[in-house]
Protein backbone atom coordinates (compact mmCIF):
# COMPACT_ATOMS: atom_id res chain seq x y z
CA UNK A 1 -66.39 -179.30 -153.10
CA UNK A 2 -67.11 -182.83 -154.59
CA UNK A 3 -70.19 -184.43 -152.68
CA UNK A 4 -69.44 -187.77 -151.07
CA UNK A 5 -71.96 -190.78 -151.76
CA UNK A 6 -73.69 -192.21 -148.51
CA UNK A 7 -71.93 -195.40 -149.00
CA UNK A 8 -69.36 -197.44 -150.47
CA UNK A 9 -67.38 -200.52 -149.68
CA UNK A 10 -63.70 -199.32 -149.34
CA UNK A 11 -62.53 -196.04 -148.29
CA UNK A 12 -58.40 -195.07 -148.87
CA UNK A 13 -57.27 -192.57 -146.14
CA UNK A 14 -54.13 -191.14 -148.52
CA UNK A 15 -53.35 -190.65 -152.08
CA UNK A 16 -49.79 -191.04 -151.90
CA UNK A 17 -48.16 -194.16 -153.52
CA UNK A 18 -49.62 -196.45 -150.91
CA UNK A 19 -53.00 -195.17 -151.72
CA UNK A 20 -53.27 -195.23 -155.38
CA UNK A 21 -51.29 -198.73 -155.35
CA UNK A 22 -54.03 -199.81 -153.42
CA UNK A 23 -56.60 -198.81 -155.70
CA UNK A 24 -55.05 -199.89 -158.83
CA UNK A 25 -55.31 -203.66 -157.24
CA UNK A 26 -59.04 -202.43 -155.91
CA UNK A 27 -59.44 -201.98 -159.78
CA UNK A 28 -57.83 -204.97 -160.43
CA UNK A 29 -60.86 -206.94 -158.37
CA UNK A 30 -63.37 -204.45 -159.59
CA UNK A 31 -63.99 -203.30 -156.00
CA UNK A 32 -66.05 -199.77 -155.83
CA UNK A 33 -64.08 -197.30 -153.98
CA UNK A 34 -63.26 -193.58 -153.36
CA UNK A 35 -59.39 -192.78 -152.27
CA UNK A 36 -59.84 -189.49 -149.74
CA UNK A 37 -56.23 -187.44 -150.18
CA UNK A 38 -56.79 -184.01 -147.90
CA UNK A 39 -54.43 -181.95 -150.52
CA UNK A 40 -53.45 -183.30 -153.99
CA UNK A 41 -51.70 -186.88 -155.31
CA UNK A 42 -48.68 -186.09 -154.50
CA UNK A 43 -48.28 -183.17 -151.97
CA UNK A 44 -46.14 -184.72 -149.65
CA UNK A 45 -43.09 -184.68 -152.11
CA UNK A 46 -44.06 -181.81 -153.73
CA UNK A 47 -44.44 -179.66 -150.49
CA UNK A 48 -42.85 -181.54 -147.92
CA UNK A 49 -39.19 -181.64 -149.55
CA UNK A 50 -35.89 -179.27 -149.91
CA UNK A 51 -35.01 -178.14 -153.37
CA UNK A 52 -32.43 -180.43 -153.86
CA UNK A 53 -33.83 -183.41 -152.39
CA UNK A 54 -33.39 -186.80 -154.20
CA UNK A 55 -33.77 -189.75 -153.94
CA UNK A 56 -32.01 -192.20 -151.72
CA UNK A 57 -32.71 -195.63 -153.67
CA UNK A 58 -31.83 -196.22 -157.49
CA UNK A 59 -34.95 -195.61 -159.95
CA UNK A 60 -35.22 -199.03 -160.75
CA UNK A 61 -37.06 -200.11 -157.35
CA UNK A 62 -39.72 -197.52 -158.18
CA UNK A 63 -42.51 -200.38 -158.96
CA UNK A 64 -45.72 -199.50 -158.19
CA UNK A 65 -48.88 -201.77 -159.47
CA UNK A 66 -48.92 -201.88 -163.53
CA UNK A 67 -46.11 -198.73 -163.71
CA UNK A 68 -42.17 -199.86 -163.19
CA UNK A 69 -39.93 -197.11 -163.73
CA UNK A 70 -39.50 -196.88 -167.70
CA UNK A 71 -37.06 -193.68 -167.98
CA UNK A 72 -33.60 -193.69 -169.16
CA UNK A 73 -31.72 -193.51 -165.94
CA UNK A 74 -32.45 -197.16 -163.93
CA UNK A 75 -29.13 -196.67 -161.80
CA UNK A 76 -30.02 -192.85 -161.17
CA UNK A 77 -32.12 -191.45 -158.56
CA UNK A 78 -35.01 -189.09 -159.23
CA UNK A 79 -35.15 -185.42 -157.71
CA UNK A 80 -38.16 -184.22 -156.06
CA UNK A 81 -39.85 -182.90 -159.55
CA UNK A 82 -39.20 -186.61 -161.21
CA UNK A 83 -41.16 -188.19 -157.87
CA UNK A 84 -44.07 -185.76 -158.33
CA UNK A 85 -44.29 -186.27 -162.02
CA UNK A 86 -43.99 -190.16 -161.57
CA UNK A 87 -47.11 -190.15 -159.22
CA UNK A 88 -48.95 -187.84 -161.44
CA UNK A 89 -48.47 -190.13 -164.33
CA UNK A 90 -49.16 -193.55 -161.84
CA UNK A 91 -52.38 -191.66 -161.40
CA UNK A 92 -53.61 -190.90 -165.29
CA UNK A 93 -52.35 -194.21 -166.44
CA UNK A 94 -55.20 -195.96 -164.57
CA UNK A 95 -57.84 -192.76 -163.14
CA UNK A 96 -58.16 -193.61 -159.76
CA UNK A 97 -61.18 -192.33 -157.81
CA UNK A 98 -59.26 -189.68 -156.01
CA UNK A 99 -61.17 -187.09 -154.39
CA UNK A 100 -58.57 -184.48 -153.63
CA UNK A 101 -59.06 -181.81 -151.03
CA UNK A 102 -61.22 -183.52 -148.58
CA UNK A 103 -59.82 -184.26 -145.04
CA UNK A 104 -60.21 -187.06 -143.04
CA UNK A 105 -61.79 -185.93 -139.74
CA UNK A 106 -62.68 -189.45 -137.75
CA UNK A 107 -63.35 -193.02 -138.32
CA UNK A 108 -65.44 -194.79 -135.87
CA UNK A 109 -66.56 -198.64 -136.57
CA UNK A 110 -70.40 -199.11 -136.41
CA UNK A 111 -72.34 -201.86 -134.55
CA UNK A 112 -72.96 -203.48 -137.61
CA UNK A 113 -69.06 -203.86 -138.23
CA UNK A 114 -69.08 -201.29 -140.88
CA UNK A 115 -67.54 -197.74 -140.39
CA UNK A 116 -67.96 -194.06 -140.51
CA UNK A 117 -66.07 -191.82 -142.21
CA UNK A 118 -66.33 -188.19 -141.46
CA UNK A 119 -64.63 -185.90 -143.77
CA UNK A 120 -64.02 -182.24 -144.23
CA UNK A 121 -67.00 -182.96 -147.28
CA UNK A 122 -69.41 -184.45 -145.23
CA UNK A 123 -69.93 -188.49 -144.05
CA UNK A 124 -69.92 -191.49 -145.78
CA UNK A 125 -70.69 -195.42 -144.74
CA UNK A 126 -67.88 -197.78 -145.81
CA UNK A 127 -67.92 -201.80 -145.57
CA UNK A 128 -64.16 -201.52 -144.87
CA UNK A 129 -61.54 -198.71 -144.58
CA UNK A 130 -57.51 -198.78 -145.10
CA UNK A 131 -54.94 -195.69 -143.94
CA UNK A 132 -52.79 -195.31 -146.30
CA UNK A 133 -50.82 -192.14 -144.68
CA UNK A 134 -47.78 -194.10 -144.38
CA UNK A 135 -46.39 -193.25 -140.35
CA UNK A 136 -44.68 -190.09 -140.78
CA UNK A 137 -47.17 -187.31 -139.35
CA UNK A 138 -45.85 -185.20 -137.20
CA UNK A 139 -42.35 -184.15 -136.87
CA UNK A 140 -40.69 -184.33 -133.59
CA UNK A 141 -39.74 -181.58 -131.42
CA UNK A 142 -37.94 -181.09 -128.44
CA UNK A 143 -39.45 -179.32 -125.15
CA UNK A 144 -36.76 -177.23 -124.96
CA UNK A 145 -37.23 -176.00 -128.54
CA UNK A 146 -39.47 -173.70 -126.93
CA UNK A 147 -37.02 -172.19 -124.54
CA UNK A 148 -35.28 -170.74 -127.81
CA UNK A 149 -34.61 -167.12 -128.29
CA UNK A 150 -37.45 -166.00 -130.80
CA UNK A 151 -34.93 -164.37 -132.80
CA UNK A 152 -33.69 -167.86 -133.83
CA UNK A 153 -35.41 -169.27 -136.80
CA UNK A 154 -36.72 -172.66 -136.05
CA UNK A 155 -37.63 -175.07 -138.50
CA UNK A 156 -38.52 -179.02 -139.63
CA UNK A 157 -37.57 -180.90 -142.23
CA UNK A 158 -40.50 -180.50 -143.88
CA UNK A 159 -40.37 -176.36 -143.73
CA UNK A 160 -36.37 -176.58 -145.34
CA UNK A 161 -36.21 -175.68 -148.93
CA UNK A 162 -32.85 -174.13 -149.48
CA UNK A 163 -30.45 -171.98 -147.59
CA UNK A 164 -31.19 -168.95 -149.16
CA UNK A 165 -34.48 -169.15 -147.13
CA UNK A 166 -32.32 -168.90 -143.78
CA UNK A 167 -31.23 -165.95 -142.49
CA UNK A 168 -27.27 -165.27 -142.65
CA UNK A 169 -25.25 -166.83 -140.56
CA UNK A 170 -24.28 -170.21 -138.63
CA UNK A 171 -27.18 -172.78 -138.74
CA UNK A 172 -27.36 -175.86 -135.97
CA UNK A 173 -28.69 -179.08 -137.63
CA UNK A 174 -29.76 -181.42 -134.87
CA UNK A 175 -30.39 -184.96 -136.27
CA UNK A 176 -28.78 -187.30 -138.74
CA UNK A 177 -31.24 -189.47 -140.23
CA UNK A 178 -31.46 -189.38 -143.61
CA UNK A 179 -33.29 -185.78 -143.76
CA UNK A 180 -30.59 -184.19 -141.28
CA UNK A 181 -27.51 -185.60 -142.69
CA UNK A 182 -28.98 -184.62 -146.22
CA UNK A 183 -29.99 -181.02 -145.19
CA UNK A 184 -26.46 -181.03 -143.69
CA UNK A 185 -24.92 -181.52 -146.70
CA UNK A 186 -27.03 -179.03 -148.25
CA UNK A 187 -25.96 -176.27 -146.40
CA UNK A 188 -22.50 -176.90 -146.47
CA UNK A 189 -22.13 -177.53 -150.01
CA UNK A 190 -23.48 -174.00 -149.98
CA UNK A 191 -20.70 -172.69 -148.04
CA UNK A 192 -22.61 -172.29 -145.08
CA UNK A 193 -21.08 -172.88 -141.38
CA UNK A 194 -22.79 -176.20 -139.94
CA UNK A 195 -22.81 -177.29 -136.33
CA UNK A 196 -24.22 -180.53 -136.26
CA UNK A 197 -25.95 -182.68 -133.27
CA UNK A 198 -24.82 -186.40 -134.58
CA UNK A 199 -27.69 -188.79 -133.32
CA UNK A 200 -27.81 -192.98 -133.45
CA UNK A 201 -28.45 -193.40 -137.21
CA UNK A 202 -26.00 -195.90 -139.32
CA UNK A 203 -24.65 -194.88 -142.81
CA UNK A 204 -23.84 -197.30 -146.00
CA UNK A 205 -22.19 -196.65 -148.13
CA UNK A 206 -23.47 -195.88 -152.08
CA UNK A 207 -21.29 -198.04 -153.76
CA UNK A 208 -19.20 -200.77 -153.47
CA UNK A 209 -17.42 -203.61 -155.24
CA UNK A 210 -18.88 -202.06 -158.65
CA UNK A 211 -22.34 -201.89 -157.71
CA UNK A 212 -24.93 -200.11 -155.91
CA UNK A 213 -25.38 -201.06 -152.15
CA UNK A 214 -28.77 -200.97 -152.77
CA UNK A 215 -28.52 -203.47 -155.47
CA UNK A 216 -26.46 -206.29 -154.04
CA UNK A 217 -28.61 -205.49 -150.98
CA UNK A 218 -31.38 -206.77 -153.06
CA UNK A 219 -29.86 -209.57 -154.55
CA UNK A 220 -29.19 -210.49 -151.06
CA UNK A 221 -32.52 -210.34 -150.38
CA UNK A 222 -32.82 -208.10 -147.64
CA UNK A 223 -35.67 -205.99 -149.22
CA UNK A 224 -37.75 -208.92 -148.80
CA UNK A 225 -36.73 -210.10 -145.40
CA UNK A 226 -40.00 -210.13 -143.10
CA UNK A 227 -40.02 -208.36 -139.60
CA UNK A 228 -41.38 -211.52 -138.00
CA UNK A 229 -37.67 -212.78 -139.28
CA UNK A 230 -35.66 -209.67 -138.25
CA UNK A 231 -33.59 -210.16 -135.55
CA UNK A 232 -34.91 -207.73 -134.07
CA UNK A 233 -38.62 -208.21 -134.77
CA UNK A 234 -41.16 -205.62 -133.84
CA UNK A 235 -37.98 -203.38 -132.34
CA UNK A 236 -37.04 -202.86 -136.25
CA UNK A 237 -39.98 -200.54 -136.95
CA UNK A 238 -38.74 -197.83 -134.37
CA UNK A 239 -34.65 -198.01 -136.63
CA UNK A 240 -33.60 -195.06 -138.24
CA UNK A 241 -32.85 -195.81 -141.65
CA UNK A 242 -29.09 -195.56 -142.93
CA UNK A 243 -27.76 -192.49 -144.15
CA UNK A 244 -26.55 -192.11 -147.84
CA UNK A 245 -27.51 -189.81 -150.53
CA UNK A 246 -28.56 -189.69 -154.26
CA UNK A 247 -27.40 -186.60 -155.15
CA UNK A 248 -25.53 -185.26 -158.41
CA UNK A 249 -25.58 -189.02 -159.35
CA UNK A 250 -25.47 -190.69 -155.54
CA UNK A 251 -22.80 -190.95 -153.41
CA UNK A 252 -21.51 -191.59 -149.84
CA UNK A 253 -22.59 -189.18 -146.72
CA UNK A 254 -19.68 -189.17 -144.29
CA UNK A 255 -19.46 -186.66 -141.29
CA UNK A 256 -16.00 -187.40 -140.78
CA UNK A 257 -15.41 -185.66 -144.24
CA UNK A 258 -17.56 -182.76 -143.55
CA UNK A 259 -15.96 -182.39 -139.99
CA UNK A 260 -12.19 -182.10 -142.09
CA UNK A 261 -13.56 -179.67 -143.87
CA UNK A 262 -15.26 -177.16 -141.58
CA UNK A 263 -18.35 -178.56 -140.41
CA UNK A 264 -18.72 -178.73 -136.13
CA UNK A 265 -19.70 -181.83 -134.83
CA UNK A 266 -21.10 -182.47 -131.73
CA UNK A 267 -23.05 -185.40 -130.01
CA UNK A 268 -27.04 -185.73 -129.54
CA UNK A 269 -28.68 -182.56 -128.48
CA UNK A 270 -30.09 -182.89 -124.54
CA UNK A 271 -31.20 -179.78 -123.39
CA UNK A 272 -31.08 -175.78 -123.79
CA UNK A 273 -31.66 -172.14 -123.23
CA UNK A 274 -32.37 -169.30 -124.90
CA UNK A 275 -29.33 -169.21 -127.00
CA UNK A 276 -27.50 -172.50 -125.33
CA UNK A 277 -27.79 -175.93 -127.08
CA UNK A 278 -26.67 -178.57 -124.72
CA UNK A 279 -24.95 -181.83 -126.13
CA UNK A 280 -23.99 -185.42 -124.57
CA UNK A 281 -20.42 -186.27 -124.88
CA UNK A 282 -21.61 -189.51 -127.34
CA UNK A 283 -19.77 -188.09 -130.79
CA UNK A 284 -17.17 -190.55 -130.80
CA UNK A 285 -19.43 -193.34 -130.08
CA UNK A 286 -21.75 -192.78 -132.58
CA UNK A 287 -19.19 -192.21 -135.23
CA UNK A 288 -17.56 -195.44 -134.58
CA UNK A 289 -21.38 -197.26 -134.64
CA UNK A 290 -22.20 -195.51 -137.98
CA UNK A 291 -18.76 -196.89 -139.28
CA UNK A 292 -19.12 -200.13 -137.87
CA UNK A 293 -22.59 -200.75 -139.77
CA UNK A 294 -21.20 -199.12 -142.80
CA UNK A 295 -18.45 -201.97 -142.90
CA UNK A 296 -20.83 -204.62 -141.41
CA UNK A 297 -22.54 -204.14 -145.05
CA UNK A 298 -20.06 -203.58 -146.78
CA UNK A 299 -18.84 -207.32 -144.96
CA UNK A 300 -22.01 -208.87 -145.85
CA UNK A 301 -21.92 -208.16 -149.25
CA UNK A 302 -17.88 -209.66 -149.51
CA UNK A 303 -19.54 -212.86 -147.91
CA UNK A 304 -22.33 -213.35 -150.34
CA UNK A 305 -19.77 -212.52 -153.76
CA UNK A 306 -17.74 -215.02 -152.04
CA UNK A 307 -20.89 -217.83 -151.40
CA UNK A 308 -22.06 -217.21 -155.57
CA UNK A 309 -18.71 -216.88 -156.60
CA UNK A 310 -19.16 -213.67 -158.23
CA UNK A 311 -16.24 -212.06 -159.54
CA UNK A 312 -16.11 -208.34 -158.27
CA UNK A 313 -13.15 -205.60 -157.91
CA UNK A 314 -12.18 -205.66 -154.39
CA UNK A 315 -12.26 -203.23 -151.69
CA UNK A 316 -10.61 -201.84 -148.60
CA UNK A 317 -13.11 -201.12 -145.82
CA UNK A 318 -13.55 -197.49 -144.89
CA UNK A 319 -11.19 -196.03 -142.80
CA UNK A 320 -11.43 -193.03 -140.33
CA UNK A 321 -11.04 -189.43 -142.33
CA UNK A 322 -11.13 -187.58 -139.20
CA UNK A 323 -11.19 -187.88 -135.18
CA UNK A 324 -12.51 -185.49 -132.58
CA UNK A 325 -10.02 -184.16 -130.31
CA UNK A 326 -12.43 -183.58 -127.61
CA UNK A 327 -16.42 -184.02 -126.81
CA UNK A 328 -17.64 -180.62 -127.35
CA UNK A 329 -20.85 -180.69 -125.01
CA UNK A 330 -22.15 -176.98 -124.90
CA UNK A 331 -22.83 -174.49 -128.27
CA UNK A 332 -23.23 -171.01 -127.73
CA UNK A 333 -25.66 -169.92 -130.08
CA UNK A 334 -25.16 -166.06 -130.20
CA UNK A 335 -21.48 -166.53 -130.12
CA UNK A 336 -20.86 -168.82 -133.13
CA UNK A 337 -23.46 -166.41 -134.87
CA UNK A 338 -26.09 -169.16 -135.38
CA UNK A 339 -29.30 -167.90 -136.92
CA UNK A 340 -31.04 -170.97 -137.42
CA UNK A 341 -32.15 -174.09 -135.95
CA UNK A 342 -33.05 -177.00 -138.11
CA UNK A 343 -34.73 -180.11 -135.84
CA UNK A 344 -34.83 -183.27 -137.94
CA UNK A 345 -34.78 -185.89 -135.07
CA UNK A 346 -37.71 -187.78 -136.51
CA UNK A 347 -41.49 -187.96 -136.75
CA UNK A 348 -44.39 -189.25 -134.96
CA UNK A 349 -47.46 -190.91 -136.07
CA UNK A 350 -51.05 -189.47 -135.45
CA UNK A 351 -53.95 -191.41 -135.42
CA UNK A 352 -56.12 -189.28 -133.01
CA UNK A 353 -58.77 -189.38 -136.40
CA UNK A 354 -58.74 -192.92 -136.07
CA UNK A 355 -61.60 -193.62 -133.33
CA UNK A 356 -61.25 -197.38 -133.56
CA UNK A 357 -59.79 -199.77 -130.94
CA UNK A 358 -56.46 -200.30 -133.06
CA UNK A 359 -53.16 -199.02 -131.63
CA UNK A 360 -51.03 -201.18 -129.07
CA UNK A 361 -49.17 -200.65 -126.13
CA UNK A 362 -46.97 -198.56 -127.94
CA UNK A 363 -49.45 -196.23 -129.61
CA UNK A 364 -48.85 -198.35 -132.84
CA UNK A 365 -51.43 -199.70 -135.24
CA UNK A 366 -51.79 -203.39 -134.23
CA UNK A 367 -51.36 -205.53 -137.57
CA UNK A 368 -50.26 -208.38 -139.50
CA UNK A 369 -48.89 -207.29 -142.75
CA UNK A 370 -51.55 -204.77 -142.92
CA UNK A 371 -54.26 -206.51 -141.74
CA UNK A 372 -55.27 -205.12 -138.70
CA UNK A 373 -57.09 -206.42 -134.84
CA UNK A 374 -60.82 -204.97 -136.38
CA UNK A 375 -61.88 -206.38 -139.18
CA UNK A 376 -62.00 -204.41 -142.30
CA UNK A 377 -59.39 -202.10 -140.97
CA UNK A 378 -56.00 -201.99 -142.79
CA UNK A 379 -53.01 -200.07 -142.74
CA UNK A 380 -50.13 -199.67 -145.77
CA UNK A 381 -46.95 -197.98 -146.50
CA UNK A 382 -46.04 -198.18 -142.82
CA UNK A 383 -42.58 -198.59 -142.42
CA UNK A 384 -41.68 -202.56 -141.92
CA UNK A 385 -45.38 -203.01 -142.50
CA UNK A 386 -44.16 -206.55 -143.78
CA UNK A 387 -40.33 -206.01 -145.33
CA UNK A 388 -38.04 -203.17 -145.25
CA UNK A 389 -39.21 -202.15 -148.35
CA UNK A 390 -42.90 -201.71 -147.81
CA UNK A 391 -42.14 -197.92 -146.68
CA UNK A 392 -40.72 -197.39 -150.33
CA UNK A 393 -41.67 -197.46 -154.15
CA UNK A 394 -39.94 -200.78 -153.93
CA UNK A 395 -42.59 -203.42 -151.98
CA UNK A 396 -45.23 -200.91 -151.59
CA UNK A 397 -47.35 -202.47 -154.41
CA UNK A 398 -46.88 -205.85 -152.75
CA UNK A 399 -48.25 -205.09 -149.62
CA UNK A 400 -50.92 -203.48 -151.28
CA UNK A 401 -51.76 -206.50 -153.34
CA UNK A 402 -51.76 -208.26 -150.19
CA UNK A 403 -54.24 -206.17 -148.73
CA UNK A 404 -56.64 -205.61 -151.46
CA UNK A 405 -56.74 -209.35 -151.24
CA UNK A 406 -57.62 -209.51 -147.51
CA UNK A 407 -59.84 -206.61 -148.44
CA UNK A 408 -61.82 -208.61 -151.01
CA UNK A 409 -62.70 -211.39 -148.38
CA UNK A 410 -63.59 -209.27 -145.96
CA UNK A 411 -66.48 -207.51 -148.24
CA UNK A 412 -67.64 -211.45 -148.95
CA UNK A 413 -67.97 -212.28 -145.40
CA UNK A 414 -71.72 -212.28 -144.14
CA UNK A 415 -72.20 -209.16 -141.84
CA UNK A 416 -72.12 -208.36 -138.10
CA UNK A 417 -75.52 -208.35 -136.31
CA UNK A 418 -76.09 -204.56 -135.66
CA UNK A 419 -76.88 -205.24 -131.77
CA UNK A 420 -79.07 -202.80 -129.32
């Protein structure tokens, strides 16, 4: 195991793409500095995604520091091998100093205002320390989940690969974010039998008027929009992002479709048994909400061709493919033969490593654009750290520039007075 120095100014808690972005702008400033990543660049994608995952924005907004996307497929979206490799490559093209395989055990902020990193390698002394684990930890699950019959395979997002892996049989996918409506999709392209619990998330759609959502959306200049001018300010870091897919080229998820063809929908999951999944009668409701945001987009797009005077094909808005007849509210696991349970109804953060004075009210780092409440603590590739887009390839390197900036002043700032 590599041996830690006593000290050094910055320490980078991640070596994802917030992490190495982070140190390619430390490098930029010539700032000493040691990125800590507990498994290797990278391992989140490469062990933390299906088979077939993709994805979910075009190629072209992968832009971190000194490396834009230079393959031949802008408009495309990369599958989980392409993300890996891209990372890899981020990380030769300017040899960040990565230590992989040590774990971050604690941080606790000395009298003296520096801090005190204690690692799975031993400690070491920094002048100022940034988390750049991004705010997806732990994935959520519910109490009940425990009631299950054993029998029942239970998994996470992050455990799906394919659906060869599941036993035969039904499988009950409870979420629709973007990893349940994906894994969803996954299954029943495979010809399995879906029953799935439809939660609160929105759709867009992939396309329209000739173009990539994603594209006029950026145009637009939503990407860049900061929380502090959301409508819905701090509130918009707890949203589930839409639901839409990449795959075989990108293309629209709608649950309407897979309901016409086979798939049982039901509303969000409440409560269970051993081989009982309970349901609130909110299907309809949510359907409706998921298609209203889908044409509120599609809307604000028609309003901004129509403010530049860009000349576009036109387009009808989506209309409903399929209605339930009834609210189905109770799923009998044993007798629709399901053998598997996939939660995906989100993640939690967890900072219990992070012995510092930091998180809010609601158990949230406290920060302005990264810049946290205790000096010389930062935070990056949280979602809405500063934009929609500083959770993604897209405005990740921004944010980081932004920090190591905030970074650099802090290290020329005269010290604290140790005290006692």
């Amino acid at each position: 195991m590599t041996a830690l120095p006593p000290h050094v100014p910055v320490v980078v808690v991640g070596g994802g793409q917030a992490g190495l972005s982070l140190s390619w702008w430390l490098r930029h400033h010539e700032v000493d500095h040691l990125v800590l990543e507990r498994h290797r660049v990278g391992h989140e994608w490469r062990h933390s995604r299906w088979d077939s995952f993709c994805l979910v924005t075009p190629n072209w907004q992968c832009d971190l520091p000194g490396f834009p996307y230079a393959g031949n497929d802008p408009d495309g979206f990369m599958v989980k091998e392409e993300v890996v490799a891209y990372l890899e490559a981020y990380a030769r093209s300017f040899d960040p100093p990565v230590v992989e395989g040590v774990e971050v055990q604690a941080v606790r902020r000395l009298d003296d205002g520096s801090f005190l990193v204690a690692t799975s390698a031993g400690e070491v002394r920094a002048d100022a320390v940034v988390a750049a684990t991004g705010g997806y930890h732990q994935p959520i699950m519910p109490d009940f989940a425990a009631c299950m019959d054993p029998a029942i395979v239970q998994l996470g997002p992050s455990d799906y690969r394919n659906p060869q892996q599941l036993p035969g049989g039904a499988v009950l996918v409870v979420g629709t974010g973007q990893s349940g409506a994906q894994i969803a999709e996954d299954l029943h392209l495979a010809g399995r039998q879906v029953h799935l619990a439809v939660g609160e998330a929105p759709r867009c759609a992939r396309t329209y008027r000739g173009r990539d959502v994603v594209t006029w959306l950026h145009d637009m200049g939503q990407y860049d929009l900061p929380i502090t001018a959301h409508p819905l300010g701090e509130a918009a870091r707890e949203k589930t992002n839409h639901y839409v897919t990449g795959r075989d080229g990108g293309r629209d998820i709608d649950l309407r479709a897979f309901a016409r063809d086979g798939m049982r929908l039901y509303g969000r999951a409440v409560d269970g048994g051993p081989t009982t999944v309970r349901f609130a009668p909110t299907l309809r409701v949510v359907l409706d909400q998921a298609d209203e945001v889908y044409n509120g987009i599609n809307a604000s797009i028609d309003r901004y061709l129509q403010e530049q005077r860009i000349d576009a094909p036109r387009q009808a808005p989506y209309v409903p493919v399929w209605e339930p007849e009834e609210e189905v509210t109770s799923l009998d696991l044993a007798a629709e033969g399901v053998t598997s349970v996939l939660w995906c109804v989100g993640f939690r953060a967890d900072w219990s490593w992070l012995q510092v004075p930091v998180l809010g009210p609601s158990g949230h780092p406290e920060h302005e654009r990264g810049v946290s409440t205790v000096p010389g603590l930062g935070f990056l590739g949280l979602p809405w750290l500063h934009t929609w887009g500083s959770g993604r390839f897209a405005s990740v390197g921004r944010d980081a520039e932004h920090l190591a900036q905030a970074v650099v002043a802090h290290l020329a700032a005269p010290p604290l007075q140790a005290t006692g």
